[in-house]
Protein backbone atom coordinates (compact mmCIF):
# COMPACT_ATOMS: atom_id res chain seq x y z
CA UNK A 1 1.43 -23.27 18.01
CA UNK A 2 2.59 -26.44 16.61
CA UNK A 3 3.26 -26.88 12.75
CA UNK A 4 1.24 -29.73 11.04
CA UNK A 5 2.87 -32.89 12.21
CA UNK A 6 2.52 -34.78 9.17
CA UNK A 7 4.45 -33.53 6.67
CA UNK A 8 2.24 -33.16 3.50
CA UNK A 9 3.71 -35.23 0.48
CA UNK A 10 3.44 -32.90 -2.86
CA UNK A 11 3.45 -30.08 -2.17
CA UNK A 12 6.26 -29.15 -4.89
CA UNK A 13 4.28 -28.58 -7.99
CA UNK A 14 0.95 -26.94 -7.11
CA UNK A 15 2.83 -23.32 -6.76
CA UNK A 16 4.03 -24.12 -9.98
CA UNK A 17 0.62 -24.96 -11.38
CA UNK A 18 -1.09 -21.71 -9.99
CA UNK A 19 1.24 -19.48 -11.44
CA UNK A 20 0.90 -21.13 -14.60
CA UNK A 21 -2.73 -21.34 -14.78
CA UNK A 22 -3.19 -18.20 -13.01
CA UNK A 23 -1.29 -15.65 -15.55
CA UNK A 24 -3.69 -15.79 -18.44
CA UNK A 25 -6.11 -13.02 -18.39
CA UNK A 26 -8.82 -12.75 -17.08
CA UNK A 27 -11.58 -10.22 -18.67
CA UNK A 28 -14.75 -11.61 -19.34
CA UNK A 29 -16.29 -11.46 -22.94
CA UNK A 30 -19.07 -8.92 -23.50
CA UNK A 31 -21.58 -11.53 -24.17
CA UNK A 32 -21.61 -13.96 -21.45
CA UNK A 33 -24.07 -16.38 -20.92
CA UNK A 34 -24.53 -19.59 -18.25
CA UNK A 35 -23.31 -22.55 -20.11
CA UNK A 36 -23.49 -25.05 -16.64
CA UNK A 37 -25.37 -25.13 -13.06
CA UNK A 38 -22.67 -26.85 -10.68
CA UNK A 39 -24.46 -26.90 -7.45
CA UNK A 40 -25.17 -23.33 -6.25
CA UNK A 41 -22.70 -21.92 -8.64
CA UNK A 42 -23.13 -21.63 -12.51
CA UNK A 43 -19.97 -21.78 -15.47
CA UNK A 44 -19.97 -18.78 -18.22
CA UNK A 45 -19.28 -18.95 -21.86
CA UNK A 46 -16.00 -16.10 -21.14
CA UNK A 47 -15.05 -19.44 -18.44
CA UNK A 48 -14.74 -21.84 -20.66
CA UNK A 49 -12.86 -19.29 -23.42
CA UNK A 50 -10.21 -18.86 -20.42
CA UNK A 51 -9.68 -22.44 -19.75
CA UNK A 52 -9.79 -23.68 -23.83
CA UNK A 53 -6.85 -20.80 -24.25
CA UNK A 54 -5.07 -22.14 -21.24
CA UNK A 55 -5.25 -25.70 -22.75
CA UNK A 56 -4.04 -24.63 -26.17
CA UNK A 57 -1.09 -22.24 -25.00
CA UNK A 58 -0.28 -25.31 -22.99
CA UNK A 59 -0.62 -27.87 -26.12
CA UNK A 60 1.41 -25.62 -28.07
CA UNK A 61 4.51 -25.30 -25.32
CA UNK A 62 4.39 -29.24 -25.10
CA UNK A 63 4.02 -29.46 -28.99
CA UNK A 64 1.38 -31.94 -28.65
CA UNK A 65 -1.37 -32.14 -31.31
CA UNK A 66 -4.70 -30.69 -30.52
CA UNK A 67 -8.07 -32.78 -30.22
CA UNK A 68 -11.23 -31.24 -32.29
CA UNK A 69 -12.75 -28.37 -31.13
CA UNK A 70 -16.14 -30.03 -30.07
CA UNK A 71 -13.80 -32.84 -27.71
CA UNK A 72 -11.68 -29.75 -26.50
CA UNK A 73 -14.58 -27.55 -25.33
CA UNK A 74 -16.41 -30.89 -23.67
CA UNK A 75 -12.62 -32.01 -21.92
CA UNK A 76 -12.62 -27.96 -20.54
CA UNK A 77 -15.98 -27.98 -19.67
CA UNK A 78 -15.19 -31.12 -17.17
CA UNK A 79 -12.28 -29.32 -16.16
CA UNK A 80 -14.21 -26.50 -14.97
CA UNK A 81 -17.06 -28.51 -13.73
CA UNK A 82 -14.62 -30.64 -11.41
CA UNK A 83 -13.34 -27.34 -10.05
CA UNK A 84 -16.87 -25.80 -9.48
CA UNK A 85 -17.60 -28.90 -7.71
CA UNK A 86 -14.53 -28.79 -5.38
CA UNK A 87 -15.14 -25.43 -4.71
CA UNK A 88 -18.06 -25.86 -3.50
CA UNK A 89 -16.63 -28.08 -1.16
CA UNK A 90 -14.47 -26.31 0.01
CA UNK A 91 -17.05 -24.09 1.23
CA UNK A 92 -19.02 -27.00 3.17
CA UNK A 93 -15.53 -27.46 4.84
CA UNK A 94 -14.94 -24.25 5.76
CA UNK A 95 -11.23 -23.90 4.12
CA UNK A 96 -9.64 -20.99 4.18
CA UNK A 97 -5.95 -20.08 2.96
CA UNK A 98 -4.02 -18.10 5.02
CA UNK A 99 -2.91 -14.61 4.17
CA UNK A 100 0.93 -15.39 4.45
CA UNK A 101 0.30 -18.01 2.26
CA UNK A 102 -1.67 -16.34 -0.17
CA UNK A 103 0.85 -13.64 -0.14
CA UNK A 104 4.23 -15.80 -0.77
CA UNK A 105 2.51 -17.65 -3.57
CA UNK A 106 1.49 -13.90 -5.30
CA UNK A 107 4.94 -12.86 -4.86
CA UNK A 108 5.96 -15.91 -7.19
CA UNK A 109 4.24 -14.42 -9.98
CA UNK A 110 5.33 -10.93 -9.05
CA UNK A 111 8.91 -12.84 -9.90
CA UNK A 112 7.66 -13.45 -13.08
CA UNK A 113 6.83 -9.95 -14.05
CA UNK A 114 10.06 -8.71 -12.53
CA UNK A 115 7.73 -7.16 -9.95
CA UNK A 116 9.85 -6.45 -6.33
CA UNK A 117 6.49 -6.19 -4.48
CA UNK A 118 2.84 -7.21 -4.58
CA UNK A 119 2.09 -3.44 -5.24
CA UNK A 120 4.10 -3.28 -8.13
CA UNK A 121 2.31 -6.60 -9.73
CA UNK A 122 -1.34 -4.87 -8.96
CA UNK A 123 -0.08 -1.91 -10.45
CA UNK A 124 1.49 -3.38 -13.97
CA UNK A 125 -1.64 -5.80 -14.01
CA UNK A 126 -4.48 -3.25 -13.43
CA UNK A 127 -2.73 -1.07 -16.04
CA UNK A 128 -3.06 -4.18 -18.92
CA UNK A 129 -6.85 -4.36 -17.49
CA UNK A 130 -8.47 -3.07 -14.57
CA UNK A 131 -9.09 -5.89 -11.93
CA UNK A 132 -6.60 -8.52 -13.18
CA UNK A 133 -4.50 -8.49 -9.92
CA UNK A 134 -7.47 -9.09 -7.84
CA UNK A 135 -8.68 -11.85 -10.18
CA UNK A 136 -4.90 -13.38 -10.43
CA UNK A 137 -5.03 -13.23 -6.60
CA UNK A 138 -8.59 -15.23 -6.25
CA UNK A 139 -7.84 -17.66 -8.69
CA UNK A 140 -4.40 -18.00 -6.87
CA UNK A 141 -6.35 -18.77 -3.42
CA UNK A 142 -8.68 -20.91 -4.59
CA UNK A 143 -5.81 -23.25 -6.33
CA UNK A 144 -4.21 -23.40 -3.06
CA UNK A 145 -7.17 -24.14 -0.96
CA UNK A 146 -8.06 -26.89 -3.80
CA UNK A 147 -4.59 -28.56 -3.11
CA UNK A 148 -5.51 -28.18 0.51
CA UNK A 149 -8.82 -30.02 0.20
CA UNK A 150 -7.18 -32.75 -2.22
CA UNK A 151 -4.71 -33.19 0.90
CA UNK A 152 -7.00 -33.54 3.27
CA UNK A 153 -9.31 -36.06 1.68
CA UNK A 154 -7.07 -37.81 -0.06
CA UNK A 155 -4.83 -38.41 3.14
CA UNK A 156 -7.97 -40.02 4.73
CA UNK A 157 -8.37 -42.31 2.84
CA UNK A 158 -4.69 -43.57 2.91
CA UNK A 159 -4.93 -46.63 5.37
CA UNK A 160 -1.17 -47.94 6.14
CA UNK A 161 -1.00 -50.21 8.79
CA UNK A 162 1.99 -51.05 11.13
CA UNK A 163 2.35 -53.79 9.62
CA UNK A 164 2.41 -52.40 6.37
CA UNK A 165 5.64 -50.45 7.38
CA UNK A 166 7.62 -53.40 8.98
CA UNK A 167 6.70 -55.28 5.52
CA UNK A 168 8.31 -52.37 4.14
CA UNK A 169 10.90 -52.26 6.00
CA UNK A 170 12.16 -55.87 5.78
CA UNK A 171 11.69 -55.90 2.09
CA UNK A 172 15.00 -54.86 -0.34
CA UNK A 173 13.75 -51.57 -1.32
CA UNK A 174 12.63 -50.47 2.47
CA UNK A 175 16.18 -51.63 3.14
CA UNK A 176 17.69 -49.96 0.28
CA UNK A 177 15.83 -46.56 1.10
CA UNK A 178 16.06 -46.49 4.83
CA UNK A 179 19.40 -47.92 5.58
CA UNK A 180 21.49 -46.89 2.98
CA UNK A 181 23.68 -43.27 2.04
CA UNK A 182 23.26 -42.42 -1.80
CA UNK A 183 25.67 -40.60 -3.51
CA UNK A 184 23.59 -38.50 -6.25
CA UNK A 185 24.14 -36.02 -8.95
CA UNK A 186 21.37 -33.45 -9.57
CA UNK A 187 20.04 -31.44 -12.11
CA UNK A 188 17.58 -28.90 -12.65
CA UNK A 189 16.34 -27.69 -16.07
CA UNK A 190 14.47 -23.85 -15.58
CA UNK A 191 13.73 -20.24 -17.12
CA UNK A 192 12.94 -16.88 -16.68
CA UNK A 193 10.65 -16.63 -19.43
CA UNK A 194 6.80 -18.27 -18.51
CA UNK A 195 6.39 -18.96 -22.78
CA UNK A 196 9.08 -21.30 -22.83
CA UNK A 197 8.59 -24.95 -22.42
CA UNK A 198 11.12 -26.71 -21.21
CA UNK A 199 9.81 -30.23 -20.91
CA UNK A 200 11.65 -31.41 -24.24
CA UNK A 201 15.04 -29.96 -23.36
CA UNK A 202 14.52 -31.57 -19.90
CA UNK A 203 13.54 -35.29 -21.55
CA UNK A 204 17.17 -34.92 -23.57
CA UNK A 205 18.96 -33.92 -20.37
CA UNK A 206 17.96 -36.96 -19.12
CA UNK A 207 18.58 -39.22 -21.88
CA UNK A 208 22.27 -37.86 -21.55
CA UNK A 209 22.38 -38.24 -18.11
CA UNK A 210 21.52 -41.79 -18.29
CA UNK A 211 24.77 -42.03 -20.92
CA UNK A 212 26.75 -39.67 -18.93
CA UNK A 213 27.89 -38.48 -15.53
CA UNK A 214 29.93 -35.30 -16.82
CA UNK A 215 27.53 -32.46 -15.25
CA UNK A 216 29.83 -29.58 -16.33
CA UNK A 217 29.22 -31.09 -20.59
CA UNK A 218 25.59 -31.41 -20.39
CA UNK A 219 24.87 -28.28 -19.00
CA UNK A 220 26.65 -26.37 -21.33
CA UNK A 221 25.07 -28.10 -24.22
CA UNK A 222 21.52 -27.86 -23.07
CA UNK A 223 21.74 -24.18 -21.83
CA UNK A 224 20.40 -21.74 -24.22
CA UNK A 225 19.03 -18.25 -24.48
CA UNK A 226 16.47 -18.31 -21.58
CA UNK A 227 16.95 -22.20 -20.03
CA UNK A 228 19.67 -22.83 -17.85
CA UNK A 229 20.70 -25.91 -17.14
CA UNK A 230 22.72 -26.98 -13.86
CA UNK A 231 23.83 -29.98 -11.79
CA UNK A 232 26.19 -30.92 -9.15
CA UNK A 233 27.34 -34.06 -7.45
CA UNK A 234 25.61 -34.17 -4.14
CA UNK A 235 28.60 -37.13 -2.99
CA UNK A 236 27.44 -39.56 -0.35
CA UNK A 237 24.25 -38.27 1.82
CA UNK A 238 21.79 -40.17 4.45
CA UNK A 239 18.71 -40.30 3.03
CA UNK A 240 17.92 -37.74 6.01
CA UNK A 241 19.82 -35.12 4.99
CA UNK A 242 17.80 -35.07 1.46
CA UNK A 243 14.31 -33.22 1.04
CA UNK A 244 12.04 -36.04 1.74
CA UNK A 245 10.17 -35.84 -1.40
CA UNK A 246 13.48 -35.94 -3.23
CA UNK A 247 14.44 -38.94 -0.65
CA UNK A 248 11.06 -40.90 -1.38
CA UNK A 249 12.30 -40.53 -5.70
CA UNK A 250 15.73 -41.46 -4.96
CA UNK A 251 14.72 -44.64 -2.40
CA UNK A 252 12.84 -46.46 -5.86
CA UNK A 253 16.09 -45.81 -8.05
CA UNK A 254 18.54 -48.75 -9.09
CA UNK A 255 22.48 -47.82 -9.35
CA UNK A 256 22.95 -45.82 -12.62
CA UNK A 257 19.66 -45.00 -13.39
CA UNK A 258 17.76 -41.95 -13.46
CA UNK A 259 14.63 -40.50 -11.90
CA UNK A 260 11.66 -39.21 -14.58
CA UNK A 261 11.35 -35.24 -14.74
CA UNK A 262 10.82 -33.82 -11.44
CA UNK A 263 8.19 -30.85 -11.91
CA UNK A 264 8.63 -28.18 -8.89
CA UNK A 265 8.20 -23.97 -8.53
CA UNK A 266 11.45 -23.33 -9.32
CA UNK A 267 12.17 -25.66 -12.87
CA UNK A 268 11.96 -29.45 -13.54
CA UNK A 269 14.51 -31.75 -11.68
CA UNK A 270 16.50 -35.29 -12.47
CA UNK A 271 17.98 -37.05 -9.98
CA UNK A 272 20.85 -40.10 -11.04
CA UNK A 273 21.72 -42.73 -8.25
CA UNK A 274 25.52 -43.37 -9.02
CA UNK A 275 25.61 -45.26 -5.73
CA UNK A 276 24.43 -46.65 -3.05
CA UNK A 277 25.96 -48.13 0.80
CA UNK A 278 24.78 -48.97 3.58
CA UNK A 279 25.25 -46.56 6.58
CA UNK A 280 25.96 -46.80 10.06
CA UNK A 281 24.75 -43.56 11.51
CA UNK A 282 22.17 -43.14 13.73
CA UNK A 283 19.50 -39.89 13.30
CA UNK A 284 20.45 -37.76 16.07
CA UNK A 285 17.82 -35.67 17.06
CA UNK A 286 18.48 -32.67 19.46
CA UNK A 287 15.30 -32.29 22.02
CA UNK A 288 14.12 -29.33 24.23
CA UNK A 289 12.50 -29.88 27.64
CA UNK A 290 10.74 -26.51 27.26
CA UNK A 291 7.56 -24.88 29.02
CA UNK A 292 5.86 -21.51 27.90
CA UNK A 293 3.13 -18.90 28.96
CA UNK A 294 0.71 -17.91 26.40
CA UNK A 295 -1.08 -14.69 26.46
CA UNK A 296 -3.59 -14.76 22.92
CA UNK A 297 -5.68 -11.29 21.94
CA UNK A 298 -9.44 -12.01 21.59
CA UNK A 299 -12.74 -9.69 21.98
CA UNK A 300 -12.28 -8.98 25.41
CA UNK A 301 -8.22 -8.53 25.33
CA UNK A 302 -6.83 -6.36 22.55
CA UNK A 303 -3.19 -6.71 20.72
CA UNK A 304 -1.97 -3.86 23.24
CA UNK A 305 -3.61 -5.56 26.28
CA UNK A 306 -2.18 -8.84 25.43
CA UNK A 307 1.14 -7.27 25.22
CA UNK A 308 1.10 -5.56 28.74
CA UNK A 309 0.22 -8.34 29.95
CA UNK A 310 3.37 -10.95 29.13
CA UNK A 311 5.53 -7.56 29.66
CA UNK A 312 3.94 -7.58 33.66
CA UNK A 313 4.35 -11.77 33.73
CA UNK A 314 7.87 -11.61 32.34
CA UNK A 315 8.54 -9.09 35.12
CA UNK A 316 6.88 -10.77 37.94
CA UNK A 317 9.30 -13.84 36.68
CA UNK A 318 12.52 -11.89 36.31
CA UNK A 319 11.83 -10.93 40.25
CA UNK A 320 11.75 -14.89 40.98
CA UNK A 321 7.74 -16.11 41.23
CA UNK A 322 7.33 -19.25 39.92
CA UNK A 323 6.90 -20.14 35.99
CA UNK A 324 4.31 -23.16 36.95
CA UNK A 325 2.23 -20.98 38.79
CA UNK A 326 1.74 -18.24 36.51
CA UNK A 327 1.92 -20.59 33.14
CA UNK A 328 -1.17 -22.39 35.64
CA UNK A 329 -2.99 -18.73 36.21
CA UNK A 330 -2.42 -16.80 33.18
CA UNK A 331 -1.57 -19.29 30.04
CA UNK A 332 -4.39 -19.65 27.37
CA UNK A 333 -2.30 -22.55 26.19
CA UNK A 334 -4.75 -24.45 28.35
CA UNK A 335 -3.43 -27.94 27.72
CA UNK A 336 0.42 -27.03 28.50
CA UNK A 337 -1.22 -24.72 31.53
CA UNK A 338 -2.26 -27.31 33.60
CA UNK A 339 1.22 -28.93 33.51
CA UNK A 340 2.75 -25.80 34.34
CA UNK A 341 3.24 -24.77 31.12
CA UNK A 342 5.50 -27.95 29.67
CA UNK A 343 5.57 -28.68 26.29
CA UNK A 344 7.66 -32.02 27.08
CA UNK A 345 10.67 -32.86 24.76
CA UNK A 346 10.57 -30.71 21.60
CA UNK A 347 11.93 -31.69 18.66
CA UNK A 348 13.34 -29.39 15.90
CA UNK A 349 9.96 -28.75 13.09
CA UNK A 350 7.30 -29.07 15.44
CA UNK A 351 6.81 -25.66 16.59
CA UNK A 352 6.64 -22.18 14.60
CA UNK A 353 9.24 -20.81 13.33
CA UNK A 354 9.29 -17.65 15.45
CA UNK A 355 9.33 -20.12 18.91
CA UNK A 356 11.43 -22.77 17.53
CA UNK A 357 13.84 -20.05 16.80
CA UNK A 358 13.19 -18.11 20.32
CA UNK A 359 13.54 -21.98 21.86
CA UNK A 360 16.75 -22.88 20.13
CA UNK A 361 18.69 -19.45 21.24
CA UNK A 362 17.42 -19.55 25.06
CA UNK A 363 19.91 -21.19 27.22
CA UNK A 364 18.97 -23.71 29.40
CA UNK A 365 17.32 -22.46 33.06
CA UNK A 366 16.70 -18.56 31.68
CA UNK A 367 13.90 -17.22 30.62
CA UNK A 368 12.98 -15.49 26.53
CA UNK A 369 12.41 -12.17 26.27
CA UNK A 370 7.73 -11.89 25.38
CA UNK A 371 8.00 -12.69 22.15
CA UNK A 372 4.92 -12.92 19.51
CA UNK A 373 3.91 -15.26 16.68
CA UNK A 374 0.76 -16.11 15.05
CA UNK A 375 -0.81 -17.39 18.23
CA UNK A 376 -0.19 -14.52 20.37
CA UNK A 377 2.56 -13.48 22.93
CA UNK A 378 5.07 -15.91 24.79
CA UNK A 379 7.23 -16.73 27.16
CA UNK A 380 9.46 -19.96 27.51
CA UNK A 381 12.10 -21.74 29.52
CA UNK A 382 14.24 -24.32 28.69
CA UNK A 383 14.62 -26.81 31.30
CA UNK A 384 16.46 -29.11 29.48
CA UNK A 385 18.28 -30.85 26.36
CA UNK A 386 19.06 -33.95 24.78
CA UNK A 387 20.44 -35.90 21.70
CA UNK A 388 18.08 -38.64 21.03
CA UNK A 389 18.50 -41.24 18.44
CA UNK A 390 15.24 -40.92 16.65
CA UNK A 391 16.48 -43.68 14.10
CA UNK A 392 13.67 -45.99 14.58
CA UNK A 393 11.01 -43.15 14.53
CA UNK A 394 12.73 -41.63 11.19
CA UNK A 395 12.92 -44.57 9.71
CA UNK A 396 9.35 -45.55 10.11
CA UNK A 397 8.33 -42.01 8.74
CA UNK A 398 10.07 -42.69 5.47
CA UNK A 399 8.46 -45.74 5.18
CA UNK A 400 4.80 -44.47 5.43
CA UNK A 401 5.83 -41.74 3.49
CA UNK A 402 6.20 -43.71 0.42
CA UNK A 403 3.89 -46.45 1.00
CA UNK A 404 1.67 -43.31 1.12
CA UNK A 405 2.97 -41.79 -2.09
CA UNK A 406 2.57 -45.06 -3.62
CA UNK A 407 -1.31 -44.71 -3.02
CA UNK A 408 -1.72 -41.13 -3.49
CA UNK A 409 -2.92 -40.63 -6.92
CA UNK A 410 -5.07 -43.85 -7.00
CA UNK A 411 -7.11 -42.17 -4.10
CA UNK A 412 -6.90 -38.92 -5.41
CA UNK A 413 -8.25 -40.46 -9.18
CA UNK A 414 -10.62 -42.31 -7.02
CA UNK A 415 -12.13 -39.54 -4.88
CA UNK A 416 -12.33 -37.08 -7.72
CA UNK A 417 -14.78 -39.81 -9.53
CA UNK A 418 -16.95 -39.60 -6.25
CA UNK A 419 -16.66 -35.54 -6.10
CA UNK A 420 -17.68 -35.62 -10.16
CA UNK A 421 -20.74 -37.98 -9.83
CA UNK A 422 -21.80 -36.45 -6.66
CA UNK A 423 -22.07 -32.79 -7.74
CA UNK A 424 -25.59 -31.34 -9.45
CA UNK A 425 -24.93 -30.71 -13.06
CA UNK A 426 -26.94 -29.31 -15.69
CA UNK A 427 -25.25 -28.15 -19.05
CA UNK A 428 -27.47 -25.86 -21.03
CA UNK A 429 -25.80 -26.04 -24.00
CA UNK A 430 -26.53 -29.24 -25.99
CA UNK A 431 -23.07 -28.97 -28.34
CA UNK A 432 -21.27 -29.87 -24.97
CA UNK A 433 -23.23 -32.54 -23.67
CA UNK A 434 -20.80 -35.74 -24.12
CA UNK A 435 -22.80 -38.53 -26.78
C-alpha cells in the first residue's frame, strides 16, 4: 500500500525520451536478415535502419554534423546492442511496468497526435500501417522498464554514508541549499510540433537570461510560430516548497547565475537564482495516527467476495465491535494486523493516493466508508494527528539527494560498461565490426 519511499531522482526526461524515440515507424523492411546475437535475442538489418533514421532526424533537429556512414551504423549498432543486453536483463529480474503506467505514458503521445484517447491513437496509427500502435506501445514499455532497471541498479551502487551527509551539511553549499529561501525566476522553452527543435532557441533564452531579468521581453522575442516561451518570478520559496529535482539544480547555483537547459516531458527549463536568505522556518509536517483493515481478492476470494466482505466488517464496526479485533481476524495486511491494524504516524506521500486521500478527509475517531485501491478493499480510522517538525529529517533527504545526483551518472556510465562487456555478442556482419 505504501508508495516507494525513496523518491527516484530523474525521472523528468525519460517520458520525454520515449515519446521521442518511440514515434518513428516502425515497419520492418522486406528483406531482413540477423545482423547480431545478443544473448538469447538477435538484432535485424530493418533494426538498425530504425535506429540510424532516429539518429539522423535527431542530428538534423540539433543541426549537428553527421559522422560517416560506416561510424554511424557501428555507434547504432552499440546502441541497439546495449539495449538488447538490458533487456535481457530485465527479464532475469523479472520487471514488469505497470498498466497505469504504461497507459499515462501512451496518452503523452496520443497528445502529440491530437489524439483524446488511446483508441483514437491505435486507430490513426494502424491506419498509416497496420500494427504501429501496438509496436509504439512495446517499445514505450520497454523504455520505461529500462529506466526502471537503470534505477534500480544504479541506486545500489550509490553508497552515502551518514557521515557523508553531515559533511554536506556543514559545508557552504549544504548550508546554502538546505537552510536558505531562493527567490527564482523560471522559464520553460516548448512546442506542439515533435519536428521542431528547440534546443538552440532554448541556449539563447538563456544567454539573455543571464543579461536580463525582464521575463515579459524575452519571451516575446523568443516565441515564434510553434515555440512558446514563458517565465515567471517564483519570489522567495523554501527549498521545500520547490520540486526536489528543481531544488537539487537550484541548491548548486550562485546569485545571478543561471541553471544549464533543463530537459523534461513537457519542454526544456532554466532556472536563474536572483537571490538567496537564510530562513527561519521549520518543515511542518502534518501526521496521521491511522489503522486500517485490508480485505485483498486472490484465487480463493474473488473481486465481489472481497467486496462483501469489508461491506459485512464495516457493518459489524458501525454496530460498535472492536477495530483491533477484526483488523487482528480479518486484515491481509498481516504486518499492521497483528498491531491491530496501526499503521503508526503517517506522513503525507507515503501511502496511495486513493488512502492518503480517504485518510486525509476522515475525521479523527470515525470510521471511512470500504474503499478500494490497487491493493484491495479498506477500511481506516484515524486515531490521531499531529504537526511535527520534520526539519532535521527533510533536511537530511536533500542532502542525500544530491550527494546522490552527484554520483548518478558516474555509476550509471560505470554499470553500463559492466552490462556491455558482460553480454554474448556476435556480429555477423564484418562492415560493423569496430577495427
Amino acid at each position: 500500500m505504501k508508495n516507494n519511499p525513496f523518491k527516484q531522482f530523474f525521472q523528468a526526461s525519460i517520458l520525454a525520451v520515449c515519446i521521442s524515440s518511440a514515434l518513428p515507424t516502425f515497419a520492418q523492411t522486406a528483406a531482413d536478415e540477423v545482423i547480431a546475437v545478443v544473448d538469447n535475442s538477435v538484432i535485424l538489418r530493418s533494426d538498425l535502419a530504425q535506429v540510424m533514421a532516429e539518429t539522423l532526424h535527431q542530428l538534423q533537429q540539433q543541426k549537428q554534423a553527421v559522422p560517416p556512414q560506416v561510424l554511424l551504423e557501428q555507434q547504432a549498432l552499440e546502441k541497439l546492442i546495449l539495449r538488447q543486453a538490458e533487456l535481457q536483463q530485465i527479464k532475469r529480474y523479472g520487471i514488469k511496468v505497470d498498466e497505469r503506467t504504461l497507459n499515462e505514458t501512451v496518452l503523452k503521445v496520443a497528445q502529440q497526435f491530437k489524439a483524446d484517447s488511446l483508441e483514437q491513437l491505435q486507430q490513426k496509427l494502424d491506419a498509416q500501417a497496420p500494427g504501429s500502435y501496438a509496436a509504439l506501445r512495446s517499445r514505450i514499455a520497454d523504455d520505461l522498464a529500462i529506466n526502471q532497471l537503470r534505477q534500480q541498479q544504479v541506486m545500489s551502487r550509490i553508497k552515502i554514508s551518514d557521515q557523508d551527509v553531515e559533511n554536506f551539511l556543514k559545508s557552504p553549499q549544504g548550508q546554502a541549499a538546505l537552510g536558505s529561501q531562493v527567490h527564482v525566476i523560471h522559464m520553460r522553452i516548448a512546442t506542439t510540433d515533435k519536428n521542431i527543435a528547440i534546443e538552440s532557441v532554448a541556449q539563447q533564452v538563456k544567454n539573455a537570461l543571464q543579461n536580463s531579468n525582464d521575463i515579459a521581453t524575452i519571451s516575446k522575442k523568443y516565441t515564434g510560430q510553434n515555440i512558446k516561451v514563458e517565465g515567471a518570478d517564483m519570489g522567495f520559496r523554501n527549498l521545500a516548497e520547490i520540486p526536489a529535482e528543481l531544488a537539487g539544480r537550484v541548491a548548486s547555483l550562485q546569485t545571478g547565475q543561471t541553471s544549464e537547459l533543463i530537459p523534461a516531458r513537457d519542454g526544456i527549463h532554466l532556472l536563474k537564482l536572483l537571490e538567496r536568505k537564510t530562513s527561519e522556518q521549520k518543515a511542518l509536517v502534518p501526521q496521521y495516527q491511522t489503522r486500517h483493515i485490508l480485505i485483498q481478492p486472490s484465487e480463493v476470494v474473488s473481486r465481489d467476495n472481497a467486496k462483501q466482505m469489508i461491506e459485512n466488517i464495516y457493518n459489524r464496526l458501525k454496530a460498535g465491535e472492536d477495530f483491533a479485533v477484526l483488523a487482528a481476524t480479518f486484515s491481509n495486511d498481516t504486518g499492521s494486523a497483528r498491531d491491530g491494524g496501526s499503521l503508526g504516524w503517517v506522513n503525507p506521500g507515503v501511502m496511495v493516493p486513493e488512502f492518503e486521500d480517504k485518510m486525509k478527509n476522515t475525521p479523527v475517531g470515525q470510521i471511512s466508508e470500504p474503499f478500494q485501491t490497487q491493493f484491495g478493499w479498506h477500511i481506516l480510522q484515524v486515531t490521531d494527528t499531529r504537526q511535527q517538525d520534520m526539519t532535521k529529517e527533510y533536511q537530511e533527504r536533500m542532502a542525500r539527494q544530491i550527494l546522490g545526483e552527484r554520483q548518478f551518472d558516474s555509476e550509471l556510465d560505470s554499470w553500463l560498461r559492466e552490462v556491455r562487456a558482460n553480454a554474448y555478442v556476435e556480429i555477423k556482419d564484418p562492415s560493423l565490426n569496430k577495427k
